[in-house]
C-alpha atoms as a PDB file:
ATOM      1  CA  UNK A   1       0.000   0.000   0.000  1.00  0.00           C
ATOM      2  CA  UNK A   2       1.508   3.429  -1.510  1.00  0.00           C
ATOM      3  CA  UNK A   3       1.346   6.449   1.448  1.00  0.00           C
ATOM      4  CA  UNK A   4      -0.561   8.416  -1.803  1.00  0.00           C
ATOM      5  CA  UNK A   5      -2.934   6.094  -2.003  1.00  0.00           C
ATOM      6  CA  UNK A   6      -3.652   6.608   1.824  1.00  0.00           C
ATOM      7  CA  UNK A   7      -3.716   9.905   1.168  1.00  0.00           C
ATOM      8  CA  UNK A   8      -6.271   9.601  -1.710  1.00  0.00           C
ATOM      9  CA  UNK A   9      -8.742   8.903   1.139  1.00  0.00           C
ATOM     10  CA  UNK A  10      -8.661  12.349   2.956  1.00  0.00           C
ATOM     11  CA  UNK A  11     -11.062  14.425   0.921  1.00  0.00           C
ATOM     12  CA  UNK A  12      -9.768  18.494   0.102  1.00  0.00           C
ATOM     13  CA  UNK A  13     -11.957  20.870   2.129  1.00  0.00           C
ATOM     14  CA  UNK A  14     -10.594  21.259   5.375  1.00  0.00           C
ATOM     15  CA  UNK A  15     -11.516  23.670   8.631  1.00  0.00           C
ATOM     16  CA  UNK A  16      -9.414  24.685  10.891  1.00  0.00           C
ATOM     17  CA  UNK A  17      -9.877  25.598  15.131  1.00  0.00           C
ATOM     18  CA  UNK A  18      -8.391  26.071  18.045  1.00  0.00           C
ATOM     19  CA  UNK A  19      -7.430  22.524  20.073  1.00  0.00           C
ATOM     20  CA  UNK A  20      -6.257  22.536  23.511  1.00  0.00           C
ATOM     21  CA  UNK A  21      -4.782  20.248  25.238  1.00  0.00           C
ATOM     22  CA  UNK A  22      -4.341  19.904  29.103  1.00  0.00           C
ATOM     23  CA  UNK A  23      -1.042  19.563  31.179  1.00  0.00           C
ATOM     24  CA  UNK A  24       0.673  16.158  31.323  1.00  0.00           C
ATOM     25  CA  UNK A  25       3.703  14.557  32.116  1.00  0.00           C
ATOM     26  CA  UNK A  26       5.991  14.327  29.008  1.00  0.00           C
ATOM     27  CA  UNK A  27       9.144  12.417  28.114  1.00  0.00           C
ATOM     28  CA  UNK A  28      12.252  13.597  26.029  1.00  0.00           C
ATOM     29  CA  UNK A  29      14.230  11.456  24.177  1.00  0.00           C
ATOM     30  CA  UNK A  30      16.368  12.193  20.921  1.00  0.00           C
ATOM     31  CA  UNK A  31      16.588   9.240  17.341  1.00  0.00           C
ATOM     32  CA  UNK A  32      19.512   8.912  15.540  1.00  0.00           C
ATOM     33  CA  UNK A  33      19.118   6.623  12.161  1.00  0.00           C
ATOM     34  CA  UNK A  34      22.308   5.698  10.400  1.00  0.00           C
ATOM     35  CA  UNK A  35      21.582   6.595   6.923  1.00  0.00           C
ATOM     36  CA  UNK A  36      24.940   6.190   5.864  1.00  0.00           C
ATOM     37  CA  UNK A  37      23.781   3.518   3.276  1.00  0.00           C
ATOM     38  CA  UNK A  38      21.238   5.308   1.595  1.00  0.00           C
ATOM     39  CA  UNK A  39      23.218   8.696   1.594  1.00  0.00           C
ATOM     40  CA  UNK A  40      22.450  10.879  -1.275  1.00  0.00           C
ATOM     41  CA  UNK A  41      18.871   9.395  -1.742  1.00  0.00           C
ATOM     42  CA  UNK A  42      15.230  10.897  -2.243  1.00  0.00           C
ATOM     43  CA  UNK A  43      12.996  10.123  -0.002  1.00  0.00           C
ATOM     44  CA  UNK A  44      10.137  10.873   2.972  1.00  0.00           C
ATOM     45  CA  UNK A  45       9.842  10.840   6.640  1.00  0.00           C
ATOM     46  CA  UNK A  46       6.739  10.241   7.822  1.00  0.00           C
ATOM     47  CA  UNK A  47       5.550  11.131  11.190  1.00  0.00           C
ATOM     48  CA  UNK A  48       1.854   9.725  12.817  1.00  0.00           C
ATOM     49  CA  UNK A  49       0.110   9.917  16.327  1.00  0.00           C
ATOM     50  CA  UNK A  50      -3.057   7.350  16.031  1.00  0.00           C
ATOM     51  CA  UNK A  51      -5.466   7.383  18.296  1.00  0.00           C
ATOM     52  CA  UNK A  52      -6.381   5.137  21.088  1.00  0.00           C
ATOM     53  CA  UNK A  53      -9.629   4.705  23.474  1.00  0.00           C
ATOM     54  CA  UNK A  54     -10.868   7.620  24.546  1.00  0.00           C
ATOM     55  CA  UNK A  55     -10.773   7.285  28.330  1.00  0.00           C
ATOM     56  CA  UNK A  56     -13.616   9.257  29.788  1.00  0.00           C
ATOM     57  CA  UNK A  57     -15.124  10.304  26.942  1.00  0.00           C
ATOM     58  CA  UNK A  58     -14.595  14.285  27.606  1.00  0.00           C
ATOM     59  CA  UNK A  59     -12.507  14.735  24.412  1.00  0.00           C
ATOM     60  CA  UNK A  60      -9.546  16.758  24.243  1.00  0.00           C
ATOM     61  CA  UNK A  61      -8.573  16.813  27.729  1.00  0.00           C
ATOM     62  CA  UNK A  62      -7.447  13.402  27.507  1.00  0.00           C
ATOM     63  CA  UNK A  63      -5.423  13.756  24.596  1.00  0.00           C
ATOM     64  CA  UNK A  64      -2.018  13.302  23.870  1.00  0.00           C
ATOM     65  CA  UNK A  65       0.907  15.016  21.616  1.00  0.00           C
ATOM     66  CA  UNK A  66       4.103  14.963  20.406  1.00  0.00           C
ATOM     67  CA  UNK A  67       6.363  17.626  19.193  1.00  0.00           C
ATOM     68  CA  UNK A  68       9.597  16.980  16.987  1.00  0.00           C
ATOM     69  CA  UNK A  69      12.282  19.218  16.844  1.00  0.00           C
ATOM     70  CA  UNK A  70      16.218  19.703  15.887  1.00  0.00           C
ATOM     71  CA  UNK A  71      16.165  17.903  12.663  1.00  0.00           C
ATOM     72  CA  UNK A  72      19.598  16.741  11.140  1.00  0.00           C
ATOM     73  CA  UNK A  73      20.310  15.200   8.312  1.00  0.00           C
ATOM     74  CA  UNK A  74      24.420  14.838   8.661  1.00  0.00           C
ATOM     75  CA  UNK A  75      24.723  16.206   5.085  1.00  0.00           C
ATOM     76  CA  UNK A  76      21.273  15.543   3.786  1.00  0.00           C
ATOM     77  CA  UNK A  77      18.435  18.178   3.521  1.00  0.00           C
ATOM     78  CA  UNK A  78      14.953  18.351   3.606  1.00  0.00           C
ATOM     79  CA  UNK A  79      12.269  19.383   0.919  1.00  0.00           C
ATOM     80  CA  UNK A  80       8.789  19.744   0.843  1.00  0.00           C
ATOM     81  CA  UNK A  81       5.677  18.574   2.932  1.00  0.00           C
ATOM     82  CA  UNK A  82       3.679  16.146   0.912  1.00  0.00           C
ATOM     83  CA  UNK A  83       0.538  17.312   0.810  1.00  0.00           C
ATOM     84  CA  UNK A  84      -2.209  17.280   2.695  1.00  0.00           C
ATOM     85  CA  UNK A  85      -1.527  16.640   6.506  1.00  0.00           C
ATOM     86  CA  UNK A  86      -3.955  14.317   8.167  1.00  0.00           C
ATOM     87  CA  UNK A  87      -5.509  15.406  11.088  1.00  0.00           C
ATOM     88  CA  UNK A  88      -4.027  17.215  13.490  1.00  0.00           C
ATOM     89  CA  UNK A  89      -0.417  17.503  11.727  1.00  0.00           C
ATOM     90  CA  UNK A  90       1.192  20.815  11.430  1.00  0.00           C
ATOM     91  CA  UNK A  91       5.142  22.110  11.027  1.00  0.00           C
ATOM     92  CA  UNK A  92       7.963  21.082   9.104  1.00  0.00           C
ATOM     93  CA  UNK A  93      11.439  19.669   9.199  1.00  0.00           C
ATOM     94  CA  UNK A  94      12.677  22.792   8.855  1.00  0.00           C
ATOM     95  CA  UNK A  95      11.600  23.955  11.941  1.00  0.00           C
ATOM     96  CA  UNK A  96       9.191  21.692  14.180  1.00  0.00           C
ATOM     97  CA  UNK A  97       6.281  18.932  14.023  1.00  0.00           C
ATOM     98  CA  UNK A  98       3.408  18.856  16.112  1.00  0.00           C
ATOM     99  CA  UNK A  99       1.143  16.171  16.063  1.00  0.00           C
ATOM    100  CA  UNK A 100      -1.909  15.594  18.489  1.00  0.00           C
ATOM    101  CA  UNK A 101      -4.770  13.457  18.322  1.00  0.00           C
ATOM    102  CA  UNK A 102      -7.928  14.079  19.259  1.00  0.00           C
ATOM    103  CA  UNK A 103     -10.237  11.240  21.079  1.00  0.00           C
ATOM    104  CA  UNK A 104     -11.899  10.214  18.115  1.00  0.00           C
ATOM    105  CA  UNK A 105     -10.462   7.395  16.719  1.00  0.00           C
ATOM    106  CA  UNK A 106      -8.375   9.362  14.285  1.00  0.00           C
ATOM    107  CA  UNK A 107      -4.986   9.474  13.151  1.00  0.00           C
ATOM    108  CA  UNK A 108      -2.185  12.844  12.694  1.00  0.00           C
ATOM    109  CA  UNK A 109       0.162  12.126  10.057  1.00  0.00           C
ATOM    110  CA  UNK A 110       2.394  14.422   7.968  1.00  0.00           C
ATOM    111  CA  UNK A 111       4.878  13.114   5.630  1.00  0.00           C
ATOM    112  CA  UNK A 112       7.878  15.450   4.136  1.00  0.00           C
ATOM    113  CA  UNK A 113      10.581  15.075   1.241  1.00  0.00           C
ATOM    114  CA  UNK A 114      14.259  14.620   1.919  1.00  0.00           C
ATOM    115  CA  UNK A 115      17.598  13.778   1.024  1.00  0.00           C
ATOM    116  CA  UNK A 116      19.495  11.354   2.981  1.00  0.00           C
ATOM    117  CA  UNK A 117      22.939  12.224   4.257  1.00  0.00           C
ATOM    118  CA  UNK A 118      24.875   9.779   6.926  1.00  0.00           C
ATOM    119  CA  UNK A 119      22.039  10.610   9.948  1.00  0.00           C
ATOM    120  CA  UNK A 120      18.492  11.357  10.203  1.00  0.00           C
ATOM    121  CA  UNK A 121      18.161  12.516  13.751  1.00  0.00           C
ATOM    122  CA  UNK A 122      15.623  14.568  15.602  1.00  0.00           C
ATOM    123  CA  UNK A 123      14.639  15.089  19.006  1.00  0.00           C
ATOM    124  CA  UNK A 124      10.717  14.084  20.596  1.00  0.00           C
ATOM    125  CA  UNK A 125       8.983  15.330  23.499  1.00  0.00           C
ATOM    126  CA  UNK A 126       5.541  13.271  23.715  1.00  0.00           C
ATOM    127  CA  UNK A 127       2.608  13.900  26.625  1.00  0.00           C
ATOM    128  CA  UNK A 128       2.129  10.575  29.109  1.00  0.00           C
ATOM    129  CA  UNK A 129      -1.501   9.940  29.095  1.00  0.00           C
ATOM    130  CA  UNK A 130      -2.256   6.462  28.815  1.00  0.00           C
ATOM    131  CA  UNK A 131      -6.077   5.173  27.366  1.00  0.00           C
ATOM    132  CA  UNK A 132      -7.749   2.777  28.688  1.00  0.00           C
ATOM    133  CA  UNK A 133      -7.858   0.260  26.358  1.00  0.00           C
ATOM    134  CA  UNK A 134      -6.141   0.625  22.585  1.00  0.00           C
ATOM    135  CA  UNK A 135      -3.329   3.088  23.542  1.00  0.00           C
ATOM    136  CA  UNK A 136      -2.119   5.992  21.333  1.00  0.00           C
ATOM    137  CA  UNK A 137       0.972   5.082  19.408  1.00  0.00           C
ATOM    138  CA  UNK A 138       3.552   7.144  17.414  1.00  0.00           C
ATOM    139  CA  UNK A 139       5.367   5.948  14.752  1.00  0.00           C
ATOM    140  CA  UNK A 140       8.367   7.093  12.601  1.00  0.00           C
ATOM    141  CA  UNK A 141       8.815   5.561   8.959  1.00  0.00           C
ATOM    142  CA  UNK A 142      10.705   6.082   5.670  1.00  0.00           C
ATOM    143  CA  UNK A 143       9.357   6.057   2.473  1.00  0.00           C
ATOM    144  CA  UNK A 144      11.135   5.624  -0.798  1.00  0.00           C
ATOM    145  CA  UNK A 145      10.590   8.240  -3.561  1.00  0.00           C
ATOM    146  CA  UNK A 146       7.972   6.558  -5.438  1.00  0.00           C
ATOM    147  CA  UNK A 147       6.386   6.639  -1.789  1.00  0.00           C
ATOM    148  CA  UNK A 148       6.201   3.099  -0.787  1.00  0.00           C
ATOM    149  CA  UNK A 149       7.127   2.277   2.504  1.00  0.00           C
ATOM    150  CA  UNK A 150      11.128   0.891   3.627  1.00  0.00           C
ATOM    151  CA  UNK A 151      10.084  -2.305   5.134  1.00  0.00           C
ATOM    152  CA  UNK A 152      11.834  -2.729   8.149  1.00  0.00           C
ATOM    153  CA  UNK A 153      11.776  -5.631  11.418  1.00  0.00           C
ATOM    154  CA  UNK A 154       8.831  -4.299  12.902  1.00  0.00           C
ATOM    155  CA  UNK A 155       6.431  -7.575  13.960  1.00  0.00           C
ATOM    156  CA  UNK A 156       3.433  -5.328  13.387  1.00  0.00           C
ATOM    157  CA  UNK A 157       3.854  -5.164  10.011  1.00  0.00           C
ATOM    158  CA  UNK A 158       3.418  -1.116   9.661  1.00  0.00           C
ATOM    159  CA  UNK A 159       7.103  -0.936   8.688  1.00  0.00           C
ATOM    160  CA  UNK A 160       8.007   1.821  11.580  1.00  0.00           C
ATOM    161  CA  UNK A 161      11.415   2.542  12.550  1.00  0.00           C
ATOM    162  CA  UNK A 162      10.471   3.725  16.219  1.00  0.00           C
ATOM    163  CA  UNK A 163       7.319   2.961  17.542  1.00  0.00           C
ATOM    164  CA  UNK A 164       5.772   3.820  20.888  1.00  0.00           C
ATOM    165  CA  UNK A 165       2.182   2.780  22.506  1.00  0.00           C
ATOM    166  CA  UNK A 166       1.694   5.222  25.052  1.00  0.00           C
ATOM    167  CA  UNK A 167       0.252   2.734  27.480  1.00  0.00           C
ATOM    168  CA  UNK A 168       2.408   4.108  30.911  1.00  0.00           C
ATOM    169  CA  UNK A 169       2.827   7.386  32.237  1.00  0.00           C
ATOM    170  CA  UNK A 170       6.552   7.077  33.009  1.00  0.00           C
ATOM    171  CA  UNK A 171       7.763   5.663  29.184  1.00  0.00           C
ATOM    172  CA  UNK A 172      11.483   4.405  29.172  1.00  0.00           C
ATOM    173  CA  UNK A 173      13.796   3.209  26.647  1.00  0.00           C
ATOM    174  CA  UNK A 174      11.691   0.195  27.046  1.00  0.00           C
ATOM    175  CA  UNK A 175       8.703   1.360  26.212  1.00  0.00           C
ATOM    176  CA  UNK A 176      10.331   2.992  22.871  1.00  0.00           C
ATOM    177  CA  UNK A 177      10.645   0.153  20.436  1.00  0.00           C
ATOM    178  CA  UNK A 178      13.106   0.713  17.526  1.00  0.00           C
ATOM    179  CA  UNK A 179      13.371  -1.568  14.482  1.00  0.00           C
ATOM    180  CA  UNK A 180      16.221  -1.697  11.524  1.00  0.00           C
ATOM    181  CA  UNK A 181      15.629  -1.810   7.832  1.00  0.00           C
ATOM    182  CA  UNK A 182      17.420  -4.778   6.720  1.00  0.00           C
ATOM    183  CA  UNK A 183      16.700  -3.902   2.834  1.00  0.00           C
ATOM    184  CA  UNK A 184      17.840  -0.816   2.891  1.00  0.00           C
ATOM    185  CA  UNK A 185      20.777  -1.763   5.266  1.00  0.00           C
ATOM    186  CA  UNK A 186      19.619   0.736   7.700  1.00  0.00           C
ATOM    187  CA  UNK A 187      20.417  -0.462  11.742  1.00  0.00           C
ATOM    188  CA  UNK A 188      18.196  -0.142  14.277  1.00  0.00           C
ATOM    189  CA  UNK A 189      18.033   3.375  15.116  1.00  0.00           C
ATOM    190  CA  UNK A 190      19.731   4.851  18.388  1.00  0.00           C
ATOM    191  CA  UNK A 191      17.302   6.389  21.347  1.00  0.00           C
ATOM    192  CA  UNK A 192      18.749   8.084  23.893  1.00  0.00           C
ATOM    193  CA  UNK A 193      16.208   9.308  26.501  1.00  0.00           C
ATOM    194  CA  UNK A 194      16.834  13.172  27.522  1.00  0.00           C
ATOM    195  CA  UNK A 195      16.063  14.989  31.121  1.00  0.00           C
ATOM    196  CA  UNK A 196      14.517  18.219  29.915  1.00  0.00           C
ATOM    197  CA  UNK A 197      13.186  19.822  27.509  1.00  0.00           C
ATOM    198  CA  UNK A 198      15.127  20.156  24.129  1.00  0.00           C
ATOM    199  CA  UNK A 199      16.270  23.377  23.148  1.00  0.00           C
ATOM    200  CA  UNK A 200      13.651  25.599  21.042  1.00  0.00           C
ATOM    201  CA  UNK A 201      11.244  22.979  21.353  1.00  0.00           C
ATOM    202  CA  UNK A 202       7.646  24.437  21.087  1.00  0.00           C
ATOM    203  CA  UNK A 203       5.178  23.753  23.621  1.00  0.00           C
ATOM    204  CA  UNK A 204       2.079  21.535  22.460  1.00  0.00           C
ATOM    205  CA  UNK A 205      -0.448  23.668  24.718  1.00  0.00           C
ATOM    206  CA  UNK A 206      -2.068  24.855  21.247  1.00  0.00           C
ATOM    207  CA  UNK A 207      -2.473  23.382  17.967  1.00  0.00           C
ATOM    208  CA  UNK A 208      -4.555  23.769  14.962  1.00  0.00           C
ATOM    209  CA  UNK A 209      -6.789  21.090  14.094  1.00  0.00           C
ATOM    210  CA  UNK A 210      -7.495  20.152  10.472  1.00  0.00           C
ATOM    211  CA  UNK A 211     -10.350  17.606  10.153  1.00  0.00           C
ATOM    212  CA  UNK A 212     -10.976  16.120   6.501  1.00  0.00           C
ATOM    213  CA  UNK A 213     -14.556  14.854   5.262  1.00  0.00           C
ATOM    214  CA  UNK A 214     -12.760  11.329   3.892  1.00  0.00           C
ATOM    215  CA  UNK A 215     -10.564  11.110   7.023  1.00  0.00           C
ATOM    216  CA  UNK A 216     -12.632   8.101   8.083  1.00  0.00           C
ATOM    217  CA  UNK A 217     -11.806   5.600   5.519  1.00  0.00           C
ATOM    218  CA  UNK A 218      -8.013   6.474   6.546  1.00  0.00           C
ATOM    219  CA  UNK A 219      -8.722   5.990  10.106  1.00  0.00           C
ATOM    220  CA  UNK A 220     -10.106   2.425   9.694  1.00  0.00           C
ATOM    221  CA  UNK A 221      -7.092   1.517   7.364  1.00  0.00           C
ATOM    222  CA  UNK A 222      -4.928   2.441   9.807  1.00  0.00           C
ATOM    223  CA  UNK A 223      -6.386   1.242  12.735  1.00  0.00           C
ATOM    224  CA  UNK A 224      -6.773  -2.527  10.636  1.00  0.00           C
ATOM    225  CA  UNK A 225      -2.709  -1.913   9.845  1.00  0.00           C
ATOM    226  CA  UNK A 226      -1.995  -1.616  13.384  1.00  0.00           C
ATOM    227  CA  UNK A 227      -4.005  -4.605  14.516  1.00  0.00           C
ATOM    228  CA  UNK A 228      -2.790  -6.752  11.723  1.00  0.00           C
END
């Protein structure tokens, strides 16, 4: 399954509001990905936050975030977001990512063109608040130019590079599962966890939300993906 063809699903017509989200613990932690074997090739990184159960059913105040910042691409560069974002997706590599879902089953995704150098490193800061039930879960994946996913050792099939269910309110190294991409001869990527706040990182207290009519079909693709 192409990430376009995902992407076909999320219909143009989008509105955007305000979306809060309440105070919660968070974690820092920075991912290094040797890229050393794919250096001076086209690509995408693609960054989702799916949504778990909602845990009280009072929306948004339950929600959780992540925020990526301090992109490096140890020679690379980046290019441009592939349009649209999915949900509740805003930034760029150039700057920062901010993803945050929204108790409703649906999924924040943005997806943005680069050019491998010898790393692809960035730094996360992700909110604590575990669902009861289906937990939220971040993943970070590569796509190829002709935007089909780098398959990599992930047992869940969705091909992520890092993957976290946020299913504790205290998430470790352990709780941050990384996986290598044996075709592309990429190793499993480095984590380190971090005791503050990253430099320049943004906070998540605000961030637009952009809802699409088709984002529904997406959702359910997803959501069969991650259960598969």
């Amino acid at each position: 399954m192409k990430f376009r063809d995902l992407i076909g699903l999320a219909v143009a017509g989008l509105f955007i509001s305000g979306f809060a989200h309440s105070a919660s613990a968070q974690v820092y932690f920075t991912v290094t990905v040797d890229t050393s074997a794919i250096s001076g090739v086209s690509g995408y990184g693609e960054f989702s936050l799916s949504d778990g159960t909602v845990v009280d059913g009072t929306g948004p105040s339950t929600a959780n975030n992540v925020v990526l910042s301090n992109f490096a691409f140890g020679g690379g560069s980046v290019g441009a977001v592939l349009p649209p974002n999915i949900g509740n997706a805003s930034g760029s590599m150039g700057s920062s990512i901010t993803l945050a879902d929204g108790d409703g089953g649906g999924v924040a995704d943005l997806a943005q063109a680069y050019t491998a150098g010898s790393v692809f490193s960035f730094d996360v800061q992700m909110s604590e608040v575990p669902q009861a039930g289906t937990s939220d879960e971040f993943l970070f994946r590569l796509l190829d130019n002709s935007l089909n996913y780098i398959g990599t050792a992930d047992p869940s099939g969705n091909n992520a590079l890092i993957k976290v269910d946020i299913s504790t309110s205290n998430i470790g190294l352990t709780d941050i599962n990384a996986y290598a991409a044996s075709g592309a001869n990429i190793p499993r990527p480095l984590v380190t966890i971090r005791t503050s706040a990253p430099a320049g990182t943004p906070e998540p207290g605000t961030v637009a939300l952009f809802s699409a009519a088709g984002a529904a079909g997406l959702v359910a693709m997803r959501r069969r993906r991650r259960l598969s």
